[in-house]
PDB file of N, CA and C in Angstrom:
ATOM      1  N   UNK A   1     148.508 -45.442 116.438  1.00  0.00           N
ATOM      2  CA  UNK A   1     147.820 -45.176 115.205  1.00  0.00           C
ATOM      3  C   UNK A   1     146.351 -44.881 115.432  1.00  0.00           C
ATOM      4  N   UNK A   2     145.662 -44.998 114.753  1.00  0.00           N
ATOM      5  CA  UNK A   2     144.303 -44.343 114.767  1.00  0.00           C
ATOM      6  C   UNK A   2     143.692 -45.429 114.731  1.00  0.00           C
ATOM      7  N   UNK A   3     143.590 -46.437 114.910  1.00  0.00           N
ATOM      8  CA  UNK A   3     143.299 -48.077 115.351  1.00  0.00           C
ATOM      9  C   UNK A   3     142.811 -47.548 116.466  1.00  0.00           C
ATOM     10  N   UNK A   4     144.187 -47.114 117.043  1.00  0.00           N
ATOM     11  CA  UNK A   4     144.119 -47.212 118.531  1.00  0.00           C
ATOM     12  C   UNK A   4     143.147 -46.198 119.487  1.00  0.00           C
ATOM     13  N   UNK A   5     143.138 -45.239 118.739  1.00  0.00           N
ATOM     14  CA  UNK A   5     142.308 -44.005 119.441  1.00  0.00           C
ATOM     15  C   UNK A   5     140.841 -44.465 119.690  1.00  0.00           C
ATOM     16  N   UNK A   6     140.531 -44.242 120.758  1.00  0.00           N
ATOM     17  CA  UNK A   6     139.363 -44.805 121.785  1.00  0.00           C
ATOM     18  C   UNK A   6     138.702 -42.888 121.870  1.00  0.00           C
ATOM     19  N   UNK A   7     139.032 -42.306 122.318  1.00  0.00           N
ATOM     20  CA  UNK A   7     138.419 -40.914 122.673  1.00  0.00           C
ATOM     21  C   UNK A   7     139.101 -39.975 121.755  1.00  0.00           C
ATOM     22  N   UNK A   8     137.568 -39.358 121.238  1.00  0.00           N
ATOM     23  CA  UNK A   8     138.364 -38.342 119.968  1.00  0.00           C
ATOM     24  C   UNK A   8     137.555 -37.300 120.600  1.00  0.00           C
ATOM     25  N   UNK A   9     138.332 -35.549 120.302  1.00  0.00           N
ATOM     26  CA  UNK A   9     137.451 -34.696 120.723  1.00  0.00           C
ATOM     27  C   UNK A   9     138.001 -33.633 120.223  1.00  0.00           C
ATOM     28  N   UNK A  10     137.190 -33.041 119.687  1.00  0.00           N
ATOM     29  CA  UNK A  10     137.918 -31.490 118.854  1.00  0.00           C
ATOM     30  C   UNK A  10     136.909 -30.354 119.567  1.00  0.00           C
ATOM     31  N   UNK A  11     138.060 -29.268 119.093  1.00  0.00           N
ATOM     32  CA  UNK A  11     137.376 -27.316 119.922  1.00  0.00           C
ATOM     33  C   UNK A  11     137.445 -26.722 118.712  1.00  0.00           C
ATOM     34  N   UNK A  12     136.416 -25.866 119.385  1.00  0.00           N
ATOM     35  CA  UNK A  12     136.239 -24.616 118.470  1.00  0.00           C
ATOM     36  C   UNK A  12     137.175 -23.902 118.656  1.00  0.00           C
ATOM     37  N   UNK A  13     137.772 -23.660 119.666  1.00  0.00           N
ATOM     38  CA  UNK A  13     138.956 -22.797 119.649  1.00  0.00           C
ATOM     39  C   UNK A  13     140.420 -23.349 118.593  1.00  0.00           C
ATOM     40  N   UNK A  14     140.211 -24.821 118.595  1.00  0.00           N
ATOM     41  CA  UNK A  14     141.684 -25.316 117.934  1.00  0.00           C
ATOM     42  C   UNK A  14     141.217 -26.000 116.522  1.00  0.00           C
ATOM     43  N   UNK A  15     140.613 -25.647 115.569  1.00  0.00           N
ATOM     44  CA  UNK A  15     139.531 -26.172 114.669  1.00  0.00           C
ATOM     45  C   UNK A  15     140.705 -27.533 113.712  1.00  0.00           C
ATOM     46  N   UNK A  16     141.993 -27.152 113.550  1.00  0.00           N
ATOM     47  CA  UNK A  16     142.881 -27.707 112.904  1.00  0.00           C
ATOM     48  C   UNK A  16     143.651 -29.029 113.593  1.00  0.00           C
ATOM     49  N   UNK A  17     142.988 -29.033 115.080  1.00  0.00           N
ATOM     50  CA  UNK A  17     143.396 -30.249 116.072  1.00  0.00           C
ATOM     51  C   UNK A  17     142.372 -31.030 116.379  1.00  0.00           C
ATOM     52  N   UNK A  18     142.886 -32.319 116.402  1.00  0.00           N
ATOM     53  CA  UNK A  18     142.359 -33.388 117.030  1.00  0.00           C
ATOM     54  C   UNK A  18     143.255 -33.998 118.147  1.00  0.00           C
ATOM     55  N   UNK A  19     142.357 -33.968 119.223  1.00  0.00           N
ATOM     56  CA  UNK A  19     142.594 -34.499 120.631  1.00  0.00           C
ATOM     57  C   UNK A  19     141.863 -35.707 120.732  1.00  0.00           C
ATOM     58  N   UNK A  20     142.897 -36.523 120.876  1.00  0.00           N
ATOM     59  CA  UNK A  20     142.245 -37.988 121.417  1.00  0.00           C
ATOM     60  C   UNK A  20     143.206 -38.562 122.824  1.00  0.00           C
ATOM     61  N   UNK A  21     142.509 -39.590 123.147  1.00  0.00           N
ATOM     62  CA  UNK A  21     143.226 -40.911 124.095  1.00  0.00           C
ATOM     63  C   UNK A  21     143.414 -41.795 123.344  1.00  0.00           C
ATOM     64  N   UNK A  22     144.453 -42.647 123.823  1.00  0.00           N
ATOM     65  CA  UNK A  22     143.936 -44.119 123.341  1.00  0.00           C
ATOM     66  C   UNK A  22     143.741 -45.096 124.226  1.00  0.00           C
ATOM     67  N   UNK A  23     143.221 -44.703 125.399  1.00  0.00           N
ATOM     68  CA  UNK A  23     142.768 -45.281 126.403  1.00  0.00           C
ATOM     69  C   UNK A  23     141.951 -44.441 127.528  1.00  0.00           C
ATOM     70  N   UNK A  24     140.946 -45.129 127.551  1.00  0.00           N
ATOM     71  CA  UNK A  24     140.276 -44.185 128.663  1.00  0.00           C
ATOM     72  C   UNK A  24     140.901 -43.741 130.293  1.00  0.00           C
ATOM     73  N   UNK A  25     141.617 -44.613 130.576  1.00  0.00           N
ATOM     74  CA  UNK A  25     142.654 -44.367 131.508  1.00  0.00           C
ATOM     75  C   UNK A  25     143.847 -43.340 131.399  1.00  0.00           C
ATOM     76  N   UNK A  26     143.951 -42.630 130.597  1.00  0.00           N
ATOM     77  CA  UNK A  26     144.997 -41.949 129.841  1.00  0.00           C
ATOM     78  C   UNK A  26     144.454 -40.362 130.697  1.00  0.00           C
ATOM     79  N   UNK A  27     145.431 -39.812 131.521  1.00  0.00           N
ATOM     80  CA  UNK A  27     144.941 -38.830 132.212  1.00  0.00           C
ATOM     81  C   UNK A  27     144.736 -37.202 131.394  1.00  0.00           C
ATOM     82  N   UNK A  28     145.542 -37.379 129.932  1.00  0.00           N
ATOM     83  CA  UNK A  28     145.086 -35.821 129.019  1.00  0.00           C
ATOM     84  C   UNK A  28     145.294 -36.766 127.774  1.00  0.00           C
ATOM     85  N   UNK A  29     144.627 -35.716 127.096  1.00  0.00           N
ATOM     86  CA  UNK A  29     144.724 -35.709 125.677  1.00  0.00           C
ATOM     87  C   UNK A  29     146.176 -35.549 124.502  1.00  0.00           C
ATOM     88  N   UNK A  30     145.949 -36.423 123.745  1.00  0.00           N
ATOM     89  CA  UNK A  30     147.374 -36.203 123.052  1.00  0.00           C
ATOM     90  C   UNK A  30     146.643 -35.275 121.557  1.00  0.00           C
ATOM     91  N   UNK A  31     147.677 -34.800 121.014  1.00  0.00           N
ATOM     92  CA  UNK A  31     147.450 -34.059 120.083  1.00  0.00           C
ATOM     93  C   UNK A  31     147.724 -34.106 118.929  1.00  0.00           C
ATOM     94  N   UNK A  32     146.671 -34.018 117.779  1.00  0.00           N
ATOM     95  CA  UNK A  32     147.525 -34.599 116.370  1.00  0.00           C
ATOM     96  C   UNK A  32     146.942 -32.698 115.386  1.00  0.00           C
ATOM     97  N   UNK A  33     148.160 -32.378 114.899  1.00  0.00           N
ATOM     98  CA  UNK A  33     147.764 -31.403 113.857  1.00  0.00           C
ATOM     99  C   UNK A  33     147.423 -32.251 112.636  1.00  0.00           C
ATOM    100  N   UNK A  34     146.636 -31.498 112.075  1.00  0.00           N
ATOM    101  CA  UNK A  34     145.608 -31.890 111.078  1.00  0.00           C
ATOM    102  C   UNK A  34     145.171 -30.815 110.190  1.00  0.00           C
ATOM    103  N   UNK A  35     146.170 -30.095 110.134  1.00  0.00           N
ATOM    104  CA  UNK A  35     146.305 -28.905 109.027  1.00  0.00           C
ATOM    105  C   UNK A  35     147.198 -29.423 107.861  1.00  0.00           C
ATOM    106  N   UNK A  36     147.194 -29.179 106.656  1.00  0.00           N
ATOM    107  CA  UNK A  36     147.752 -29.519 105.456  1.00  0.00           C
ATOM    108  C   UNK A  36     149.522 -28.841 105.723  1.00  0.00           C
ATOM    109  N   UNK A  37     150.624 -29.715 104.899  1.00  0.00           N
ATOM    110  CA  UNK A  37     151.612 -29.128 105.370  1.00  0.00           C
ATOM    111  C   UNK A  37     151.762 -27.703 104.103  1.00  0.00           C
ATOM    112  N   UNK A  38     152.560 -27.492 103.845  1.00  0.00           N
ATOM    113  CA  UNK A  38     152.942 -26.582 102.841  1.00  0.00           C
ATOM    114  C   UNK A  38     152.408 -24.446 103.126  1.00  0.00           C
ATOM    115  N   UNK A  39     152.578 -24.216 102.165  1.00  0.00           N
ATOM    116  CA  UNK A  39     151.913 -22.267 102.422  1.00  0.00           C
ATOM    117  C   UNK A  39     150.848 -22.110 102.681  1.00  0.00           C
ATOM    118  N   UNK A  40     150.678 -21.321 103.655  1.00  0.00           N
ATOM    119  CA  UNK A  40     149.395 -21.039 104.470  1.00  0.00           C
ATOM    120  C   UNK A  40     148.400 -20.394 103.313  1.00  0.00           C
ATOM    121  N   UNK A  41     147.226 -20.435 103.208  1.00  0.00           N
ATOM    122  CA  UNK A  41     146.255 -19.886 102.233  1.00  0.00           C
ATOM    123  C   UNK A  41     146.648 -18.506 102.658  1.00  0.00           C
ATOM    124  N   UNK A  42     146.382 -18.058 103.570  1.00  0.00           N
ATOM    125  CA  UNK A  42     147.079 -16.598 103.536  1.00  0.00           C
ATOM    126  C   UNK A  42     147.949 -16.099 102.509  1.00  0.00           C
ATOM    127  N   UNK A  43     148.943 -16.655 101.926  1.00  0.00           N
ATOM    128  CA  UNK A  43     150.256 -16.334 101.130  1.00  0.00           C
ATOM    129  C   UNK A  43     150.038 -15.715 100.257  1.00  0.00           C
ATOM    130  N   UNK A  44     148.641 -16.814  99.463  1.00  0.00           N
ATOM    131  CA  UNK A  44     148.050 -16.739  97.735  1.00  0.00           C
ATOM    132  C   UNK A  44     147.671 -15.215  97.838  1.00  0.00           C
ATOM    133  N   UNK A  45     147.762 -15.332  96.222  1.00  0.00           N
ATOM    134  CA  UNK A  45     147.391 -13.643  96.229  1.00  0.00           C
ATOM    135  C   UNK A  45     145.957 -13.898  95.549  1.00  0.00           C
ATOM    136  N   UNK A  46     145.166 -12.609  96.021  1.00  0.00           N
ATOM    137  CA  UNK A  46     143.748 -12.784  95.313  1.00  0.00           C
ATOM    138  C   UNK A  46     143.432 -13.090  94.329  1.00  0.00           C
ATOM    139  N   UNK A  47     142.513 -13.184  93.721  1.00  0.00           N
ATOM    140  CA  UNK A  47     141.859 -13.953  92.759  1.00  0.00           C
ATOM    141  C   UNK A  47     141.924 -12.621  91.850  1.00  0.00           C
ATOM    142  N   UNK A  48     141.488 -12.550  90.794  1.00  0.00           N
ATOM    143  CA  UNK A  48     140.936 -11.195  89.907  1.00  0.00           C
ATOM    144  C   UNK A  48     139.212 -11.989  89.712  1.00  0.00           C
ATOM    145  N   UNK A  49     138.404 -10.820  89.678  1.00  0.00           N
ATOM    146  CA  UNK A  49     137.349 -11.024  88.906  1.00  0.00           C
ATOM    147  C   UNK A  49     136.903 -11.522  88.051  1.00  0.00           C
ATOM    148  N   UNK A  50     136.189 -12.413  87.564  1.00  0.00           N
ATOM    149  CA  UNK A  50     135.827 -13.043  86.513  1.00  0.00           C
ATOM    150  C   UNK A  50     135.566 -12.163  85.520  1.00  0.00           C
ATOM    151  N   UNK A  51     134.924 -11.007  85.862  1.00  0.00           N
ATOM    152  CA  UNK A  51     134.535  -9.583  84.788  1.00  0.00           C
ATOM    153  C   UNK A  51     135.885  -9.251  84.219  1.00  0.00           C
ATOM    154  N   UNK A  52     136.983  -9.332  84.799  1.00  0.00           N
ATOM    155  CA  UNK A  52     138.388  -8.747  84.068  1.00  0.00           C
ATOM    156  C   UNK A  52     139.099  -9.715  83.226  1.00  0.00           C
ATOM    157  N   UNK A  53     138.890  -9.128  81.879  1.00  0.00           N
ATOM    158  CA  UNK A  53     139.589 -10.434  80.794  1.00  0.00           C
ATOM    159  C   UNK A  53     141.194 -10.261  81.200  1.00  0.00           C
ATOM    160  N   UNK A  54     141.860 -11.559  80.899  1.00  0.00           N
ATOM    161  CA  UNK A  54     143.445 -11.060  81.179  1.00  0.00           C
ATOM    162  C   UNK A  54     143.913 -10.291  79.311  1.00  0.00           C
ATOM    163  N   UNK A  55     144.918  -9.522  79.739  1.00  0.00           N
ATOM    164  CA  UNK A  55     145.687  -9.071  78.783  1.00  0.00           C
ATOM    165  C   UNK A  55     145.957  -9.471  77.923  1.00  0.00           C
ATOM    166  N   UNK A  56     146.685  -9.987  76.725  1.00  0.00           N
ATOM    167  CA  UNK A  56     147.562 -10.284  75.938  1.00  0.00           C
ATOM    168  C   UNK A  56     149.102  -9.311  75.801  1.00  0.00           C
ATOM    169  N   UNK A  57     150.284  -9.981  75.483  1.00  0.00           N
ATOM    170  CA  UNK A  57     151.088  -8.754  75.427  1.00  0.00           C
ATOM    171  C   UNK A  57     150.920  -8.026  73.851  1.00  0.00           C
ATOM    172  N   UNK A  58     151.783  -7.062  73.855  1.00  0.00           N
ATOM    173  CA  UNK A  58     151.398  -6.137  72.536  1.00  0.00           C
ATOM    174  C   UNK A  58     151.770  -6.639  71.627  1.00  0.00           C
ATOM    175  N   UNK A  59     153.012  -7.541  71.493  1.00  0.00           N
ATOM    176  CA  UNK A  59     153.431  -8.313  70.055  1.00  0.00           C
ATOM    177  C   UNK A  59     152.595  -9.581  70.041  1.00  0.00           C
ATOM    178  N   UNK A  60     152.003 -10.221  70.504  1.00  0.00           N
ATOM    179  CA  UNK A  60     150.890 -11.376  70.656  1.00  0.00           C
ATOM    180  C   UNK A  60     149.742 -10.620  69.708  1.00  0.00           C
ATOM    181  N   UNK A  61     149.445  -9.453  70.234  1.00  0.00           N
ATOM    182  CA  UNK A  61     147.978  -9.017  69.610  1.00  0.00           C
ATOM    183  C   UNK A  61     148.831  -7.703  68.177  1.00  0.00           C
ATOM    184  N   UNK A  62     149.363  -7.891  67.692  1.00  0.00           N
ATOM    185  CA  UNK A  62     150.463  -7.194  66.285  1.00  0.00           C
ATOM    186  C   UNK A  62     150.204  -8.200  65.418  1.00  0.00           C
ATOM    187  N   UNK A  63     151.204  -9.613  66.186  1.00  0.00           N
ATOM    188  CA  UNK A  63     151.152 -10.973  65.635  1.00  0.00           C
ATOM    189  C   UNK A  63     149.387 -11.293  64.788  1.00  0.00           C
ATOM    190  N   UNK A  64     148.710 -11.449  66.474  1.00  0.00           N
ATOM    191  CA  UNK A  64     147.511 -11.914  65.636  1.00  0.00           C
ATOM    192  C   UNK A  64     146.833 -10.915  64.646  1.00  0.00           C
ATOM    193  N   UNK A  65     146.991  -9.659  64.572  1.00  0.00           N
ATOM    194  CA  UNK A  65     146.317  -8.970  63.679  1.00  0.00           C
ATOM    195  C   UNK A  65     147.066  -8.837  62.309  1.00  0.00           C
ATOM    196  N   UNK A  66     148.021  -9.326  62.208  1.00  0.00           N
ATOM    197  CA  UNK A  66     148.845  -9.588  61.043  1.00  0.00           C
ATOM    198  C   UNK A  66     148.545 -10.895  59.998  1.00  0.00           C
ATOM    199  N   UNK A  67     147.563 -12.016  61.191  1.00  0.00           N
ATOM    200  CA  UNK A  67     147.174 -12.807  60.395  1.00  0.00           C
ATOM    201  C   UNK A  67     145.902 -12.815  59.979  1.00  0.00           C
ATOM    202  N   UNK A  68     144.657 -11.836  60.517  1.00  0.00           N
ATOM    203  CA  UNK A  68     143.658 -11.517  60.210  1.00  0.00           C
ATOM    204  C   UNK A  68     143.242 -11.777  58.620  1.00  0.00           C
ATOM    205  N   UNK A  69     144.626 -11.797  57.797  1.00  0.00           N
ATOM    206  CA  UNK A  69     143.570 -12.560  56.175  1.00  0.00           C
ATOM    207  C   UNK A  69     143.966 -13.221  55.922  1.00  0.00           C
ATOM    208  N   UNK A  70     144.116 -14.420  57.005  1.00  0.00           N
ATOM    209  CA  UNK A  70     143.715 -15.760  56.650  1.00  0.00           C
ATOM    210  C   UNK A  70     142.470 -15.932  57.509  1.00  0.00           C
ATOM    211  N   UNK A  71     142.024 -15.391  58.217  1.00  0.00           N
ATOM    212  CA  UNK A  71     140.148 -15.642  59.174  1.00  0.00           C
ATOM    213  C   UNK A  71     139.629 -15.099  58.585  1.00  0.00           C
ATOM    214  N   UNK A  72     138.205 -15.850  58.791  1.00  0.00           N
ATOM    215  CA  UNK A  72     136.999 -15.567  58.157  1.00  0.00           C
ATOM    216  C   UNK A  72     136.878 -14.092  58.419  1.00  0.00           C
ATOM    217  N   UNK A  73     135.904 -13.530  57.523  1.00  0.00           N
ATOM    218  CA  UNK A  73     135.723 -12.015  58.363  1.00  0.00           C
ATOM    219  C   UNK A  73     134.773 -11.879  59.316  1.00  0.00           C
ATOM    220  N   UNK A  74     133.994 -13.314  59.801  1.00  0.00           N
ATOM    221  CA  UNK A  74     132.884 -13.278  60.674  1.00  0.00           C
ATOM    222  C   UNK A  74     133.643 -13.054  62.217  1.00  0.00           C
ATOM    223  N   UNK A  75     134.738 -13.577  61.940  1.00  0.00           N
ATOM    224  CA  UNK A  75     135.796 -13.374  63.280  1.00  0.00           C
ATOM    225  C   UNK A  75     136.599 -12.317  63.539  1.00  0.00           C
ATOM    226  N   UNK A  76     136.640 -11.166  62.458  1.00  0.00           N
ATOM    227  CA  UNK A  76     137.647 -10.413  63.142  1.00  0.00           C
ATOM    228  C   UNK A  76     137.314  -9.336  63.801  1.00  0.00           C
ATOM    229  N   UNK A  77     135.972  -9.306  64.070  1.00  0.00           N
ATOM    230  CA  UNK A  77     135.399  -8.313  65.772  1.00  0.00           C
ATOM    231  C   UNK A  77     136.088  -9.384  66.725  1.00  0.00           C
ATOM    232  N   UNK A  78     136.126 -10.243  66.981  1.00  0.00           N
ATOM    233  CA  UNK A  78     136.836 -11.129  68.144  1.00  0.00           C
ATOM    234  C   UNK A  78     138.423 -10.818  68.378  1.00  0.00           C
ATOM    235  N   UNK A  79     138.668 -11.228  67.097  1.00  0.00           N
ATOM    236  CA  UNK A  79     140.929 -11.129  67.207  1.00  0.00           C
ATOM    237  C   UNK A  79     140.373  -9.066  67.457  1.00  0.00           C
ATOM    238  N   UNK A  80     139.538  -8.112  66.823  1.00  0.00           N
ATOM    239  CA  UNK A  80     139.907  -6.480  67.256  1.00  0.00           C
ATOM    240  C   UNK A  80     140.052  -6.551  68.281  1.00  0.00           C
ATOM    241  N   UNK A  81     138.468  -6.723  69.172  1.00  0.00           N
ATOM    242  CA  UNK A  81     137.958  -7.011  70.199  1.00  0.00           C
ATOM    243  C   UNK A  81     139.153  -7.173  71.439  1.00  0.00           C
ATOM    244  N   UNK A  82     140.036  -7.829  71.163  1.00  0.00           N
ATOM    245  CA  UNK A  82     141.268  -8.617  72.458  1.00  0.00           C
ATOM    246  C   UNK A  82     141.812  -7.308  73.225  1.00  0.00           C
ATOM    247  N   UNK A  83     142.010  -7.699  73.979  1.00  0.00           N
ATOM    248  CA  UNK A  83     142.461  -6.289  75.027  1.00  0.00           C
ATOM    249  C   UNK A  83     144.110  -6.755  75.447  1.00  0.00           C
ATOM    250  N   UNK A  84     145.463  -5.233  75.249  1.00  0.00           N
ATOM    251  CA  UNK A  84     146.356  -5.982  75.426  1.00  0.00           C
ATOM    252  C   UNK A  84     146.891  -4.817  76.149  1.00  0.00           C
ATOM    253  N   UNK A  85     148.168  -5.358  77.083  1.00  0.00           N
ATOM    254  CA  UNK A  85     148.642  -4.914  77.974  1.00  0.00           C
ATOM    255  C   UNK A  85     149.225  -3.251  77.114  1.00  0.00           C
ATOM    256  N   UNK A  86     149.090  -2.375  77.944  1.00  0.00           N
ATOM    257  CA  UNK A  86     149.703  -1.348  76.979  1.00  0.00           C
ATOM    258  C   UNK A  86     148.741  -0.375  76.660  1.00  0.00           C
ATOM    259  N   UNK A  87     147.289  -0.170  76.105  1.00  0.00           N
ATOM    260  CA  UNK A  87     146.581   0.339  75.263  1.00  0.00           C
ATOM    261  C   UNK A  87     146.158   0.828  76.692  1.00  0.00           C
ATOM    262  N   UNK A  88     145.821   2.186  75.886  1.00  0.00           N
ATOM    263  CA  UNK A  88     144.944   3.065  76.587  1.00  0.00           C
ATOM    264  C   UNK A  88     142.962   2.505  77.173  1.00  0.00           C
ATOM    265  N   UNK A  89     142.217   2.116  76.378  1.00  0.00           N
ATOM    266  CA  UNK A  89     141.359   1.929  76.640  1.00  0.00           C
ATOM    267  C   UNK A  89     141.139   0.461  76.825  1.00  0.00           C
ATOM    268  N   UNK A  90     142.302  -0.276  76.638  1.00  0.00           N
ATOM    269  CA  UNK A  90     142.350  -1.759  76.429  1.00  0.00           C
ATOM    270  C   UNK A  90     142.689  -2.432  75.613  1.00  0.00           C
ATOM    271  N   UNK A  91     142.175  -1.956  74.230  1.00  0.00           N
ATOM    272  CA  UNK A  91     142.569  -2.363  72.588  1.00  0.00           C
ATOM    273  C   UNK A  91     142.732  -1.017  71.757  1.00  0.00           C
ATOM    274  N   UNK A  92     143.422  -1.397  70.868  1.00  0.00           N
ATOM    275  CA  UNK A  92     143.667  -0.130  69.651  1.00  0.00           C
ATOM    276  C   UNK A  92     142.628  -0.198  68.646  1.00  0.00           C
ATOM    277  N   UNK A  93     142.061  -1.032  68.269  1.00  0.00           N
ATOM    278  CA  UNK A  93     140.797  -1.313  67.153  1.00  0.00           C
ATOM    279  C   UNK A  93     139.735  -0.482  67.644  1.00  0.00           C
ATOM    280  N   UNK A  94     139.460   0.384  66.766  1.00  0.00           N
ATOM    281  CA  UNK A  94     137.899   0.839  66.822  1.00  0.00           C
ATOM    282  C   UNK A  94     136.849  -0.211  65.946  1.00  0.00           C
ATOM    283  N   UNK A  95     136.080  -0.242  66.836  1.00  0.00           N
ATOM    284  CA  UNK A  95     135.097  -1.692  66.506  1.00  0.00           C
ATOM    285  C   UNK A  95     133.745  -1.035  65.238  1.00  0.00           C
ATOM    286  N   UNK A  96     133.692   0.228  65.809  1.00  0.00           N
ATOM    287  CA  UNK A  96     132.826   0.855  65.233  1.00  0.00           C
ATOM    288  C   UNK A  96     133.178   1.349  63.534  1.00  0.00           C
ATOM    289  N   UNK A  97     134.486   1.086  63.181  1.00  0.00           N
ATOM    290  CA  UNK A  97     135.198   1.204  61.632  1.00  0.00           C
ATOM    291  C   UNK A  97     134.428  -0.370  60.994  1.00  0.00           C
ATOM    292  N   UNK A  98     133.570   0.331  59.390  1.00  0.00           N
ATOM    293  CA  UNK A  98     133.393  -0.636  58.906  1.00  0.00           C
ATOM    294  C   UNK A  98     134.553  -1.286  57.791  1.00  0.00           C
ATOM    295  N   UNK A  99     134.769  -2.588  57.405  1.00  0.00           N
ATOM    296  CA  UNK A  99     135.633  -3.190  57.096  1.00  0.00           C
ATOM    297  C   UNK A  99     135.880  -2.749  55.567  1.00  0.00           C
ATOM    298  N   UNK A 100     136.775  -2.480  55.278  1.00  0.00           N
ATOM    299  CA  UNK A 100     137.570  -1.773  53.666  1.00  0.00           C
ATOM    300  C   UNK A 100     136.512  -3.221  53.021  1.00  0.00           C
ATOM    301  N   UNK A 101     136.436  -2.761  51.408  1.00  0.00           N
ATOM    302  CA  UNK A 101     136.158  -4.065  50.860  1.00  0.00           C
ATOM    303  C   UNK A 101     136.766  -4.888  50.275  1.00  0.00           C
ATOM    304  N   UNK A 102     138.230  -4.729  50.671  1.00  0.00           N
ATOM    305  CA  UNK A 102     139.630  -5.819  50.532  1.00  0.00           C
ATOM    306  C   UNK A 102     139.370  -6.724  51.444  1.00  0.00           C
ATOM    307  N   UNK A 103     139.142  -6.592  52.572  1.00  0.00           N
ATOM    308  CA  UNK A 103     139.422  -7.407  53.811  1.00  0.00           C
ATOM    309  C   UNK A 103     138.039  -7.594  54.124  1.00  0.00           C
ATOM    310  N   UNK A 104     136.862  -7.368  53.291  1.00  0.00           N
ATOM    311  CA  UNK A 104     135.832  -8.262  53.659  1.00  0.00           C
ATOM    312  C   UNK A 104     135.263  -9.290  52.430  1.00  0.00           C
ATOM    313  N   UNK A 105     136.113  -8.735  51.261  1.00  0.00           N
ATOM    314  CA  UNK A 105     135.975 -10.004  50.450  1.00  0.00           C
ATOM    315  C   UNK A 105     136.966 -11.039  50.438  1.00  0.00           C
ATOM    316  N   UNK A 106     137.944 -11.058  51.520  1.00  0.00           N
ATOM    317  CA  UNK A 106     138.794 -11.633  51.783  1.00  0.00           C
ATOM    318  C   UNK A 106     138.010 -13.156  52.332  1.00  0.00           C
ATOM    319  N   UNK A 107     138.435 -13.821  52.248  1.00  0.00           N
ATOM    320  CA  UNK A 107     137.576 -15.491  52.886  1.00  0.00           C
ATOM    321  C   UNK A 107     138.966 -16.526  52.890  1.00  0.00           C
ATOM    322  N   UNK A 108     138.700 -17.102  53.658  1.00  0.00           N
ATOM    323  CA  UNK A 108     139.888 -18.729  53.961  1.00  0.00           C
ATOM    324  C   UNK A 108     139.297 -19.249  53.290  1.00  0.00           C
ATOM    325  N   UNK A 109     138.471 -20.016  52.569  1.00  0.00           N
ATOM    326  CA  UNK A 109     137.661 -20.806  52.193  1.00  0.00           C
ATOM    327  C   UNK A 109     137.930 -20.730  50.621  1.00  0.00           C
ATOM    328  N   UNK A 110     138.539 -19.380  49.928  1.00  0.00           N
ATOM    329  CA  UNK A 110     138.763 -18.984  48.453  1.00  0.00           C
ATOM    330  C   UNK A 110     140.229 -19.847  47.917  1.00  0.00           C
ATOM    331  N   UNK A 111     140.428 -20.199  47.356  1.00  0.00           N
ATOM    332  CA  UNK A 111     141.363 -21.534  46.871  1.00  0.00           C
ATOM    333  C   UNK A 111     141.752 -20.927  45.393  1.00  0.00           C
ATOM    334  N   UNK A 112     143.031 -21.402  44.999  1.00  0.00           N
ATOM    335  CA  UNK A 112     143.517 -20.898  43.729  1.00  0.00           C
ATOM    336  C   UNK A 112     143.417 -22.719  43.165  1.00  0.00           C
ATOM    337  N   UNK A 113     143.288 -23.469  43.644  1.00  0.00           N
ATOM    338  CA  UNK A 113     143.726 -24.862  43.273  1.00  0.00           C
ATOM    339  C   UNK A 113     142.304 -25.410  42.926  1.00  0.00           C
ATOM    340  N   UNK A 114     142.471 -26.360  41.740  1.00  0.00           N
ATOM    341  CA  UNK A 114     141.545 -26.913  41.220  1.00  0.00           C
ATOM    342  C   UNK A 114     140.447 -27.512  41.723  1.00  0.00           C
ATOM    343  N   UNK A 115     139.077 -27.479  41.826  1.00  0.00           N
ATOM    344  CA  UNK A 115     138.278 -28.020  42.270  1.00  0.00           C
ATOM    345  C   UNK A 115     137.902 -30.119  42.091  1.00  0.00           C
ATOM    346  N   UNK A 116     137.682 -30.103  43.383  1.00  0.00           N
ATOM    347  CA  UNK A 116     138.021 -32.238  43.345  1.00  0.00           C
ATOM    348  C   UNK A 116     136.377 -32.226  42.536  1.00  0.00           C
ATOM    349  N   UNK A 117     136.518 -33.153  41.499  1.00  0.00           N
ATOM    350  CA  UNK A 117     135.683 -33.768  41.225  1.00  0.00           C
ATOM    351  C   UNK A 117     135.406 -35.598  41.522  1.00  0.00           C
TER     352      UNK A 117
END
């Protein structure tokens, strides 16, 4: 065990080994790997960029734009905004269309039910 190890000595050539004795009388070195077991980091696949938003699929971003009047209208440059797998430039919303005045007097906050006193 590692109690026992008296002479420890690692290489640059073997960076993942440790060579010890456990006695100075001990004429070579014994060898312990000391690499993690499982898939080599090699395997993983790259990272993406932090600059690249991920996708949504196309019925995810249908879905959410279907619920757009129930959100505020301060939010719905954000739900246009979403970029989904499929679209030519990323999203189908032109950001630059100003909002009908159905869907900007639209509010969550407007209630048909009696006010609490």
């Amino acid at each position: 065990g590692i109690s026992k190890m008296q002479w420890l000595h690692f290489k640059k050539t073997d960076p993942y080994t440790l060579f010890f004795k456990e006695s100075f009388n001990m004429p070579t070195f014994n060898k312990l790997n000391m690499k993690k077991a499982g898939r080599p980091v090699n395997d993983l696949p790259p990272l993406k960029p932090a600059s690249e938003k991920p996708k949504i699929k196309k019925v995810k971003f249908d879905n959410l734009q279907s619920l757009l009047p129930y959100v505020p209208p301060i939010y719905h440059a954000f739900f246009n905004s979403l970029q989904f797998a499929g679209a030519p430039d990323g999203n189908a919303i032109n950001q630059d269309e100003p909002l009908d005045e159905d869907e900007a007097a639209q509010n969550i906050f407007d209630s048909d039910t009696e006010p609490l006193d």
